[in-house]
PDB file of N, CA and C in Angstrom:
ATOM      1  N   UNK A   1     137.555-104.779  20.583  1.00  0.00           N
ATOM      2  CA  UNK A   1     137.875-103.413  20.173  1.00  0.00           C
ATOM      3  C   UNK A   1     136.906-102.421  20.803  1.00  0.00           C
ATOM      4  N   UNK A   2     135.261-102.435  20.736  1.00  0.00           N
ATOM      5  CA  UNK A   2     134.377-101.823  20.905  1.00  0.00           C
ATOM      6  C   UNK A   2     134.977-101.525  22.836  1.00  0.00           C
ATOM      7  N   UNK A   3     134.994-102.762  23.595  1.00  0.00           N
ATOM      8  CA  UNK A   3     135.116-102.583  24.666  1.00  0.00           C
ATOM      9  C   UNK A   3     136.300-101.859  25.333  1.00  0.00           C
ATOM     10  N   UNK A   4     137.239-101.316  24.587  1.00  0.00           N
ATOM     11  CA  UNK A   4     138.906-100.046  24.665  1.00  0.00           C
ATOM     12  C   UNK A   4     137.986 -99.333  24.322  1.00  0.00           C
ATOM     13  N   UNK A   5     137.463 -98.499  23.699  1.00  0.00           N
ATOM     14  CA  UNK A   5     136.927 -97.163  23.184  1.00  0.00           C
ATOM     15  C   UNK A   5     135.530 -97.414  24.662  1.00  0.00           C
ATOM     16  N   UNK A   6     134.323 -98.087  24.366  1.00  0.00           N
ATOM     17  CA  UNK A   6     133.867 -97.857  25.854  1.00  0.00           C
ATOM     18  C   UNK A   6     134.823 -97.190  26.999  1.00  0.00           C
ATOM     19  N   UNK A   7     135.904 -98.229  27.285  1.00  0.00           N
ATOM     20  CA  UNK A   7     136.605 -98.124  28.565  1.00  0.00           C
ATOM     21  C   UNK A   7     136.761 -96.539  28.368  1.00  0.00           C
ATOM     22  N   UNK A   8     137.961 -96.212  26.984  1.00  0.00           N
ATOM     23  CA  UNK A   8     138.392 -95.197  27.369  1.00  0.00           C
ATOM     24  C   UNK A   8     136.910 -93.682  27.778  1.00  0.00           C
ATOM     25  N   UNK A   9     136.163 -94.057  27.038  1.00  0.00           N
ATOM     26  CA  UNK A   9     134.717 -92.770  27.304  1.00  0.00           C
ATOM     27  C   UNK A   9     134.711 -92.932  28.867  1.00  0.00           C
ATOM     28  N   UNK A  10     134.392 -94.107  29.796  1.00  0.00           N
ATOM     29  CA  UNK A  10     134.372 -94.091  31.290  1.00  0.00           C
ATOM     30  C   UNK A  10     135.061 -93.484  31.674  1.00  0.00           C
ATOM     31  N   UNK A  11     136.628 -92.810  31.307  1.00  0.00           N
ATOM     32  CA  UNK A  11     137.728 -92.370  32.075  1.00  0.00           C
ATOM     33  C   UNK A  11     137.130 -90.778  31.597  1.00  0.00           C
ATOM     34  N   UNK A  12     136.818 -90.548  30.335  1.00  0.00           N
ATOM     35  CA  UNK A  12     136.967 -89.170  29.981  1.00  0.00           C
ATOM     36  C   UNK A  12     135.682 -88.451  30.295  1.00  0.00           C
ATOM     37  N   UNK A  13     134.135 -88.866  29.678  1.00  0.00           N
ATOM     38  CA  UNK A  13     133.333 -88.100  30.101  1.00  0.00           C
ATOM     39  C   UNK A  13     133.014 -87.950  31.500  1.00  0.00           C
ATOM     40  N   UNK A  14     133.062 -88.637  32.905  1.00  0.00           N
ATOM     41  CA  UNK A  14     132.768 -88.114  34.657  1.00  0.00           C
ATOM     42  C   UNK A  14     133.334 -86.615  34.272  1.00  0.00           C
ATOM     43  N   UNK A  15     134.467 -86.190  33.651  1.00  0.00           N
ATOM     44  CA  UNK A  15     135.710 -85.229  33.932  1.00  0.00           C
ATOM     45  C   UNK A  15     135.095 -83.917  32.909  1.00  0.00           C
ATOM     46  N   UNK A  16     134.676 -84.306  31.777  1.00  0.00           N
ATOM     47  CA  UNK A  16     134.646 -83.541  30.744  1.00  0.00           C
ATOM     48  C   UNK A  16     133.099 -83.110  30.479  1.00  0.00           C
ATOM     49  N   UNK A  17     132.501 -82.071  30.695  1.00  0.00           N
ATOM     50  CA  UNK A  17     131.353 -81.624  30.199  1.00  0.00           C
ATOM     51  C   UNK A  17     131.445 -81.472  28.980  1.00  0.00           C
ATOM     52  N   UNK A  18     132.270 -80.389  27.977  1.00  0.00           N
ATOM     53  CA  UNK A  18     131.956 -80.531  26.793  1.00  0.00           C
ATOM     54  C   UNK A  18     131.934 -82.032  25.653  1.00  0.00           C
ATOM     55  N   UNK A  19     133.166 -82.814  26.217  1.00  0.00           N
ATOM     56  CA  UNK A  19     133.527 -83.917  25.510  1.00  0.00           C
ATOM     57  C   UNK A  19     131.522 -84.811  26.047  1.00  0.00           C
ATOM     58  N   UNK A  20     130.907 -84.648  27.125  1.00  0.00           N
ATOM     59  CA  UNK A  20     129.704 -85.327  27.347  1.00  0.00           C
ATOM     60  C   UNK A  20     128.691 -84.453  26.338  1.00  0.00           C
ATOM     61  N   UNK A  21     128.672 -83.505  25.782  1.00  0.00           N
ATOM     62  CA  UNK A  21     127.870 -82.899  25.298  1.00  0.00           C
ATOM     63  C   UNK A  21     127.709 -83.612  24.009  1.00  0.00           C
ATOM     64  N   UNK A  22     129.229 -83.546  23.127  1.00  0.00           N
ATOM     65  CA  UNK A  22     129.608 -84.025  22.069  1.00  0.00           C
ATOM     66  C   UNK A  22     129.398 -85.317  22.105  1.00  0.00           C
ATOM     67  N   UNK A  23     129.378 -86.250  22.996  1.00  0.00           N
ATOM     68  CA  UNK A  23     129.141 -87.507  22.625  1.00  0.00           C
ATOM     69  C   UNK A  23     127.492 -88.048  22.395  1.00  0.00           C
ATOM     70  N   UNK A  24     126.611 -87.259  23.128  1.00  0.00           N
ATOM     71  CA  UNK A  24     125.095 -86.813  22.935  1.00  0.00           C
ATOM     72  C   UNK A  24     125.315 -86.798  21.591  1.00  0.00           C
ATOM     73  N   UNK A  25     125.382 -85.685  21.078  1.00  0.00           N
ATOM     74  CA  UNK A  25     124.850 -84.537  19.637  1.00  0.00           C
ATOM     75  C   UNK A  25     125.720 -85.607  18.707  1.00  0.00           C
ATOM     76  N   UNK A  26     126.933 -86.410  18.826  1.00  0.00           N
ATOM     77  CA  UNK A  26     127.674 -86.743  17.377  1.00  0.00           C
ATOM     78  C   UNK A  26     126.593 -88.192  17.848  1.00  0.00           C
ATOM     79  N   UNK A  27     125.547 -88.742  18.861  1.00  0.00           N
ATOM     80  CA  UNK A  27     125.329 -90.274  18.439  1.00  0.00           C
ATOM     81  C   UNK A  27     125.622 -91.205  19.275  1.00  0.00           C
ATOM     82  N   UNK A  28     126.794 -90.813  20.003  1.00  0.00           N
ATOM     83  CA  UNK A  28     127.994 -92.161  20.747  1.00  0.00           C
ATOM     84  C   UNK A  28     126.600 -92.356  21.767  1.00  0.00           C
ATOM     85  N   UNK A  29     126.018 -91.486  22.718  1.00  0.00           N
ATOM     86  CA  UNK A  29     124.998 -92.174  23.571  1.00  0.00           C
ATOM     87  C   UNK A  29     123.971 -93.169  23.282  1.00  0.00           C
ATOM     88  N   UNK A  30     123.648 -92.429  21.631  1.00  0.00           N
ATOM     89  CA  UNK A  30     122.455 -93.826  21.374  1.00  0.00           C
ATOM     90  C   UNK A  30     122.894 -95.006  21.324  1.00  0.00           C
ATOM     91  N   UNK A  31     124.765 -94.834  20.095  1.00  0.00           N
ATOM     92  CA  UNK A  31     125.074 -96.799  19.970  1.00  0.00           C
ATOM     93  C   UNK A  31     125.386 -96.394  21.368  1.00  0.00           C
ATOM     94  N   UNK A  32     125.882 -96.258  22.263  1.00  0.00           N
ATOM     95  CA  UNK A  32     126.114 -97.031  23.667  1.00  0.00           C
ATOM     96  C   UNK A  32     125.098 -97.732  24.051  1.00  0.00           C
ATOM     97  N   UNK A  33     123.254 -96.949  23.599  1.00  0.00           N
ATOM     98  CA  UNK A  33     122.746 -98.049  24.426  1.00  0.00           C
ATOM     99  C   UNK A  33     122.653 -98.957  23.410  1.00  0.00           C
ATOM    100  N   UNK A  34     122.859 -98.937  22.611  1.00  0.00           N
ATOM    101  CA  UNK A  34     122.559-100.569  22.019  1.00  0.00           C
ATOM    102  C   UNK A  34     123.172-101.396  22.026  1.00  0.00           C
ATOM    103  N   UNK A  35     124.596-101.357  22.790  1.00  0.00           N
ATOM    104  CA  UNK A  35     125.815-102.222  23.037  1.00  0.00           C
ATOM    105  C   UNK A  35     125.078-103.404  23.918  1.00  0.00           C
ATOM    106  N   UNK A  36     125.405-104.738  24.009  1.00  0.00           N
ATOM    107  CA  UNK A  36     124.554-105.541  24.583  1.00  0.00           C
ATOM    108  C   UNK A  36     125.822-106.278  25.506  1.00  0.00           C
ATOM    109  N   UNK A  37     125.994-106.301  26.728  1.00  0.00           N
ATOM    110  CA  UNK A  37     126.916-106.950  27.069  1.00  0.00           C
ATOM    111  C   UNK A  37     126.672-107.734  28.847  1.00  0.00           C
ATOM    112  N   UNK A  38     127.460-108.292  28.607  1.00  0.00           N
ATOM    113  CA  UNK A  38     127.565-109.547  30.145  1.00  0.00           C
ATOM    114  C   UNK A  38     127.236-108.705  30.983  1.00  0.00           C
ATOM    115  N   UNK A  39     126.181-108.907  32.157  1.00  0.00           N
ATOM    116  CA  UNK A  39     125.930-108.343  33.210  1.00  0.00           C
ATOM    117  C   UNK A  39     127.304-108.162  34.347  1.00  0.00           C
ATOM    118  N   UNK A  40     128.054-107.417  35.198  1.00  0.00           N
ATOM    119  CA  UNK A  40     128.919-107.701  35.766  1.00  0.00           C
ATOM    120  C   UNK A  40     130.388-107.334  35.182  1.00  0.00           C
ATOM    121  N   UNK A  41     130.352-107.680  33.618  1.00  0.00           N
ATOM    122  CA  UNK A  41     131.917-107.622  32.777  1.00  0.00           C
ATOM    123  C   UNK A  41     132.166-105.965  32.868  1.00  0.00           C
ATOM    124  N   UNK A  42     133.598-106.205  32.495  1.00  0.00           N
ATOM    125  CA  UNK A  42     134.014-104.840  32.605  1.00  0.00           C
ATOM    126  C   UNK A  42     133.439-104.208  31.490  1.00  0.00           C
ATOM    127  N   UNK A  43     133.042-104.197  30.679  1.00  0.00           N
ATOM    128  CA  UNK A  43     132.288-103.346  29.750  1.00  0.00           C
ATOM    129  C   UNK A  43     131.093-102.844  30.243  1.00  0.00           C
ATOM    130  N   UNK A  44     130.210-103.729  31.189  1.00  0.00           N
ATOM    131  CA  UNK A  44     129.110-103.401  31.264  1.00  0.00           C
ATOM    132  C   UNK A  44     129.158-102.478  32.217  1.00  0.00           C
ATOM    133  N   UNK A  45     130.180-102.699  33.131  1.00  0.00           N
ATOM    134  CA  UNK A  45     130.403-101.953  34.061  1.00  0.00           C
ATOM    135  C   UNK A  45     131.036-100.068  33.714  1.00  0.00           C
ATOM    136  N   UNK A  46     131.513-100.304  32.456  1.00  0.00           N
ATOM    137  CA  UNK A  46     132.259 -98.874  32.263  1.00  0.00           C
ATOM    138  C   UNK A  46     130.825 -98.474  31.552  1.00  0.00           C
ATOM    139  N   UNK A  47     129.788 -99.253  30.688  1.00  0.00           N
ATOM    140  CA  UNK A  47     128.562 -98.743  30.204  1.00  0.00           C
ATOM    141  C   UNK A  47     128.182 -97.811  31.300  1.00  0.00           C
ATOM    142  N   UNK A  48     127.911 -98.359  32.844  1.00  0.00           N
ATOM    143  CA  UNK A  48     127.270 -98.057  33.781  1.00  0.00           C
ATOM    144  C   UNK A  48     127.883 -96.872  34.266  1.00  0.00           C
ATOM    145  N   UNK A  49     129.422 -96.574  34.032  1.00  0.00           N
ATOM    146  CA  UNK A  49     129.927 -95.605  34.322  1.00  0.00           C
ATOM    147  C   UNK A  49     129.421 -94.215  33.378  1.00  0.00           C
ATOM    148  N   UNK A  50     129.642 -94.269  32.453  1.00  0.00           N
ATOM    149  CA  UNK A  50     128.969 -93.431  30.937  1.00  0.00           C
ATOM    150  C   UNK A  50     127.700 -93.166  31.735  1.00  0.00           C
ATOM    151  N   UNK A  51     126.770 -94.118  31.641  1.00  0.00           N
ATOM    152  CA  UNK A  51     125.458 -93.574  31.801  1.00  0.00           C
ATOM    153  C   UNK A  51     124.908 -92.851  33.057  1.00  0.00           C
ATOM    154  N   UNK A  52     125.375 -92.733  33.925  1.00  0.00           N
ATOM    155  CA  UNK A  52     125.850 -92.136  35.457  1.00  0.00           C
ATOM    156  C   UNK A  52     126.562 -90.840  34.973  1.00  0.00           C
ATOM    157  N   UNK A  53     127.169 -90.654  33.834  1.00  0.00           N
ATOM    158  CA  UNK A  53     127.303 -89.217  33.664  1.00  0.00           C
ATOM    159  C   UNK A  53     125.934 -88.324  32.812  1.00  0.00           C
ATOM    160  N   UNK A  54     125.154 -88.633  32.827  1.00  0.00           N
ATOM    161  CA  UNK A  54     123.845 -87.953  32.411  1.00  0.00           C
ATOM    162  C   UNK A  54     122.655 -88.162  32.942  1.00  0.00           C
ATOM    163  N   UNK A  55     121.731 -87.190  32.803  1.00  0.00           N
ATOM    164  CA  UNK A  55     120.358 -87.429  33.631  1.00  0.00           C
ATOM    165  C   UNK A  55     119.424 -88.793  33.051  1.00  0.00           C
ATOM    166  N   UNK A  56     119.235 -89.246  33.792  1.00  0.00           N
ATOM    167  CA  UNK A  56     118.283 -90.166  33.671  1.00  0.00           C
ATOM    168  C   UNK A  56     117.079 -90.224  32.501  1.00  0.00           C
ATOM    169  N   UNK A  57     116.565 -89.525  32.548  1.00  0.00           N
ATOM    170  CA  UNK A  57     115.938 -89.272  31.008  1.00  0.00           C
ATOM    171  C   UNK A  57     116.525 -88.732  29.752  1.00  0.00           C
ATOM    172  N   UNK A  58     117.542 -88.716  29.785  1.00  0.00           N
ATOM    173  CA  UNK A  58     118.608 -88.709  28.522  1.00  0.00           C
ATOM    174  C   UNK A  58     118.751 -90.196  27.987  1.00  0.00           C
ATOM    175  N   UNK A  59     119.041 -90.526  29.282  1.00  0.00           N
ATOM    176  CA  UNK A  59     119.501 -92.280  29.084  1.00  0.00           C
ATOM    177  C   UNK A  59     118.254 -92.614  28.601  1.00  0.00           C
ATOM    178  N   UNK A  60     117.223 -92.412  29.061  1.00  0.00           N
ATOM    179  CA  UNK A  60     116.337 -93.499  28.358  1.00  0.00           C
ATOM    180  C   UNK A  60     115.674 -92.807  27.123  1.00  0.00           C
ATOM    181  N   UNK A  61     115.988 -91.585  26.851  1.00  0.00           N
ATOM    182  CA  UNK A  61     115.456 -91.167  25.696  1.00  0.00           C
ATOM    183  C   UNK A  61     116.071 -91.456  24.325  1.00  0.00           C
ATOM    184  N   UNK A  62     117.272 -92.133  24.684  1.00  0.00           N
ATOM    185  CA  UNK A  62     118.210 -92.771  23.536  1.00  0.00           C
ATOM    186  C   UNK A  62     118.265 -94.408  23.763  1.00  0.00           C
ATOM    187  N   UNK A  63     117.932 -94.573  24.657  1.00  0.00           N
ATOM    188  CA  UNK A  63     117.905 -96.025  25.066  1.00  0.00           C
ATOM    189  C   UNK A  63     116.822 -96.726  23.371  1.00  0.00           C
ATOM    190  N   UNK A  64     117.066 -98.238  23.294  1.00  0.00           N
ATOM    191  CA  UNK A  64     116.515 -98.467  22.385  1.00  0.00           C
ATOM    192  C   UNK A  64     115.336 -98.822  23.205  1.00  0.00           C
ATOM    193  N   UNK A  65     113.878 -98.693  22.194  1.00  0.00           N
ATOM    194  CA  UNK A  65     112.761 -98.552  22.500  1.00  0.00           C
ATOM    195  C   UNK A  65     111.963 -97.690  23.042  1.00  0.00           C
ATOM    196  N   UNK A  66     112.406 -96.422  23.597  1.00  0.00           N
ATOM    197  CA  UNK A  66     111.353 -95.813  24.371  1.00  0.00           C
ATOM    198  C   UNK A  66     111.041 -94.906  23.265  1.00  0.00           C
ATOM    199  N   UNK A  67     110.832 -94.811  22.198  1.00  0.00           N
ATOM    200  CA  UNK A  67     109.958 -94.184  21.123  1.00  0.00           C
ATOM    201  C   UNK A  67     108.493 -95.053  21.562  1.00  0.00           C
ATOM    202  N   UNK A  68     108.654 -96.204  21.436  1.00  0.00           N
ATOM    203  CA  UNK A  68     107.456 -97.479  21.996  1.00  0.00           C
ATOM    204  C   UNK A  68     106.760 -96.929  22.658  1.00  0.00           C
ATOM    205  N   UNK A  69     107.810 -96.884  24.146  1.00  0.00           N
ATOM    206  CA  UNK A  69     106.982 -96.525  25.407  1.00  0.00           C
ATOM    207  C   UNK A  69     106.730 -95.526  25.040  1.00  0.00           C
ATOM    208  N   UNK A  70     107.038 -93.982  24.871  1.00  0.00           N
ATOM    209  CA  UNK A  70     106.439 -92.927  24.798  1.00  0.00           C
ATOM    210  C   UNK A  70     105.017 -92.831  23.995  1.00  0.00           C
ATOM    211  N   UNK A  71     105.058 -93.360  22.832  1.00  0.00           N
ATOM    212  CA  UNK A  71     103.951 -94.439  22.146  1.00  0.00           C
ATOM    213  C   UNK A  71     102.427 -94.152  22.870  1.00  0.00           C
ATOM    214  N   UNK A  72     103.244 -95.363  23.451  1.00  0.00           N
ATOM    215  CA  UNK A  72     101.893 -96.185  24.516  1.00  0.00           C
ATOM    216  C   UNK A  72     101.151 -95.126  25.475  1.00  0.00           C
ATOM    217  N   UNK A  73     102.183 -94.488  25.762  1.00  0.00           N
ATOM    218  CA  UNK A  73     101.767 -93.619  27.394  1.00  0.00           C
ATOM    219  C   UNK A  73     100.382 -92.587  26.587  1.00  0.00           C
ATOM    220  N   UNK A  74     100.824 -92.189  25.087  1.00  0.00           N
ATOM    221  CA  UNK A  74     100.421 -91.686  24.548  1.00  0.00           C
ATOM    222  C   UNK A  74      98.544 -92.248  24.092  1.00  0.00           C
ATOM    223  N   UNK A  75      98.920 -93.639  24.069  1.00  0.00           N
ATOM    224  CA  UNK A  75      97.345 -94.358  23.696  1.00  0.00           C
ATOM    225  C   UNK A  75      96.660 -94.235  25.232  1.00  0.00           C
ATOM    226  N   UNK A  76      97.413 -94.392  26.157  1.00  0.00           N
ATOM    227  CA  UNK A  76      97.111 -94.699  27.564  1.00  0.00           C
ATOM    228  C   UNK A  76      96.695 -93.637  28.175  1.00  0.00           C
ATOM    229  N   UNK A  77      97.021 -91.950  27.513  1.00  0.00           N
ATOM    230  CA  UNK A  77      96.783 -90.846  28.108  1.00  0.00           C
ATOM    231  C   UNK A  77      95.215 -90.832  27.850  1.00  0.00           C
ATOM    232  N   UNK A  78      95.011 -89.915  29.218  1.00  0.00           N
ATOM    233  CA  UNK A  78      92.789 -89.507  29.354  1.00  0.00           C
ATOM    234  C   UNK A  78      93.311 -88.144  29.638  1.00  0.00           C
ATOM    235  N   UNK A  79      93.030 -87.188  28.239  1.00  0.00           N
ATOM    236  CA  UNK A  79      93.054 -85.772  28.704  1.00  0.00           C
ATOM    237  C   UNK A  79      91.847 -85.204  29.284  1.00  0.00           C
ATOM    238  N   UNK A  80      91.900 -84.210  30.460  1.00  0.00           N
ATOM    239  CA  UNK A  80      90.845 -84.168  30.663  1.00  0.00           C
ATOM    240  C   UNK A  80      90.369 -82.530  29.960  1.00  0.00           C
ATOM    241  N   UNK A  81      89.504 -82.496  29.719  1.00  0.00           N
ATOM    242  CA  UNK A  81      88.217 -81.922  29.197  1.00  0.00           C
ATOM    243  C   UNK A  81      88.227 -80.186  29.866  1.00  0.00           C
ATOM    244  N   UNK A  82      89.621 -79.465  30.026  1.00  0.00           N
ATOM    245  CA  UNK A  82      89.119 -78.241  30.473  1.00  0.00           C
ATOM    246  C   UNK A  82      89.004 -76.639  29.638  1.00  0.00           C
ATOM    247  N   UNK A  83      88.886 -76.821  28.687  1.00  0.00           N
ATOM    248  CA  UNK A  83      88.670 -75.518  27.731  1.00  0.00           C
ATOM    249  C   UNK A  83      87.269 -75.518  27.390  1.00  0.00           C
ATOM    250  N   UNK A  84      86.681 -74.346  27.584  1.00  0.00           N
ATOM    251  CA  UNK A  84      85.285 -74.325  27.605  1.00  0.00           C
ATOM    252  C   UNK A  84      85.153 -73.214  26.452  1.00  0.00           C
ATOM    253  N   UNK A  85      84.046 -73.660  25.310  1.00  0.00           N
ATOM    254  CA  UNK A  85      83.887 -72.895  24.473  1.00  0.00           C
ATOM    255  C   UNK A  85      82.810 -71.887  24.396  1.00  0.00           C
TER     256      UNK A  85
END
């Protein structure tokens, strides 16, 4: 079932800016990334289509985990020292 509703989003958001906006703001981008599927299958492949309609840091800002990474980068950051009192 999940993989008809994928398919059909591949056909509609390339075409549709607002319908891509709405699928952001109602959610559908985050479960997309958490959909887990066969490397190669047609699902994964219409995933790949979806996510090719948005910038790259969209995708991974809903992607599961990069709360983590953002996290880390955060323990990992050395600010440097320029306000002088």
């Amino acid at each position: 079932m999940i993989k008809h509703v994928v398919a059909q989003f591949a056909k509609i958001l390339p075409n549709d800016a607002k319908a891509r906006r709405q699928f952001v703001t109602s959610g559908g981008l985050k479960k997309l990334q958490e959909i887990a599927s066969e490397p190669g299958s047609p699902q994964a492949e219409a995933i790949q289509t979806i996510n090719a309609c948005f910038p790259e840091e969209i995708v991974k800002f809903y992607s599961p985990g990069y709360s983590e990474t953002l996290l880390d980068r955060i323990d990992a950051f050395a600010p440097t020292s320029s306000v002088k009192a």
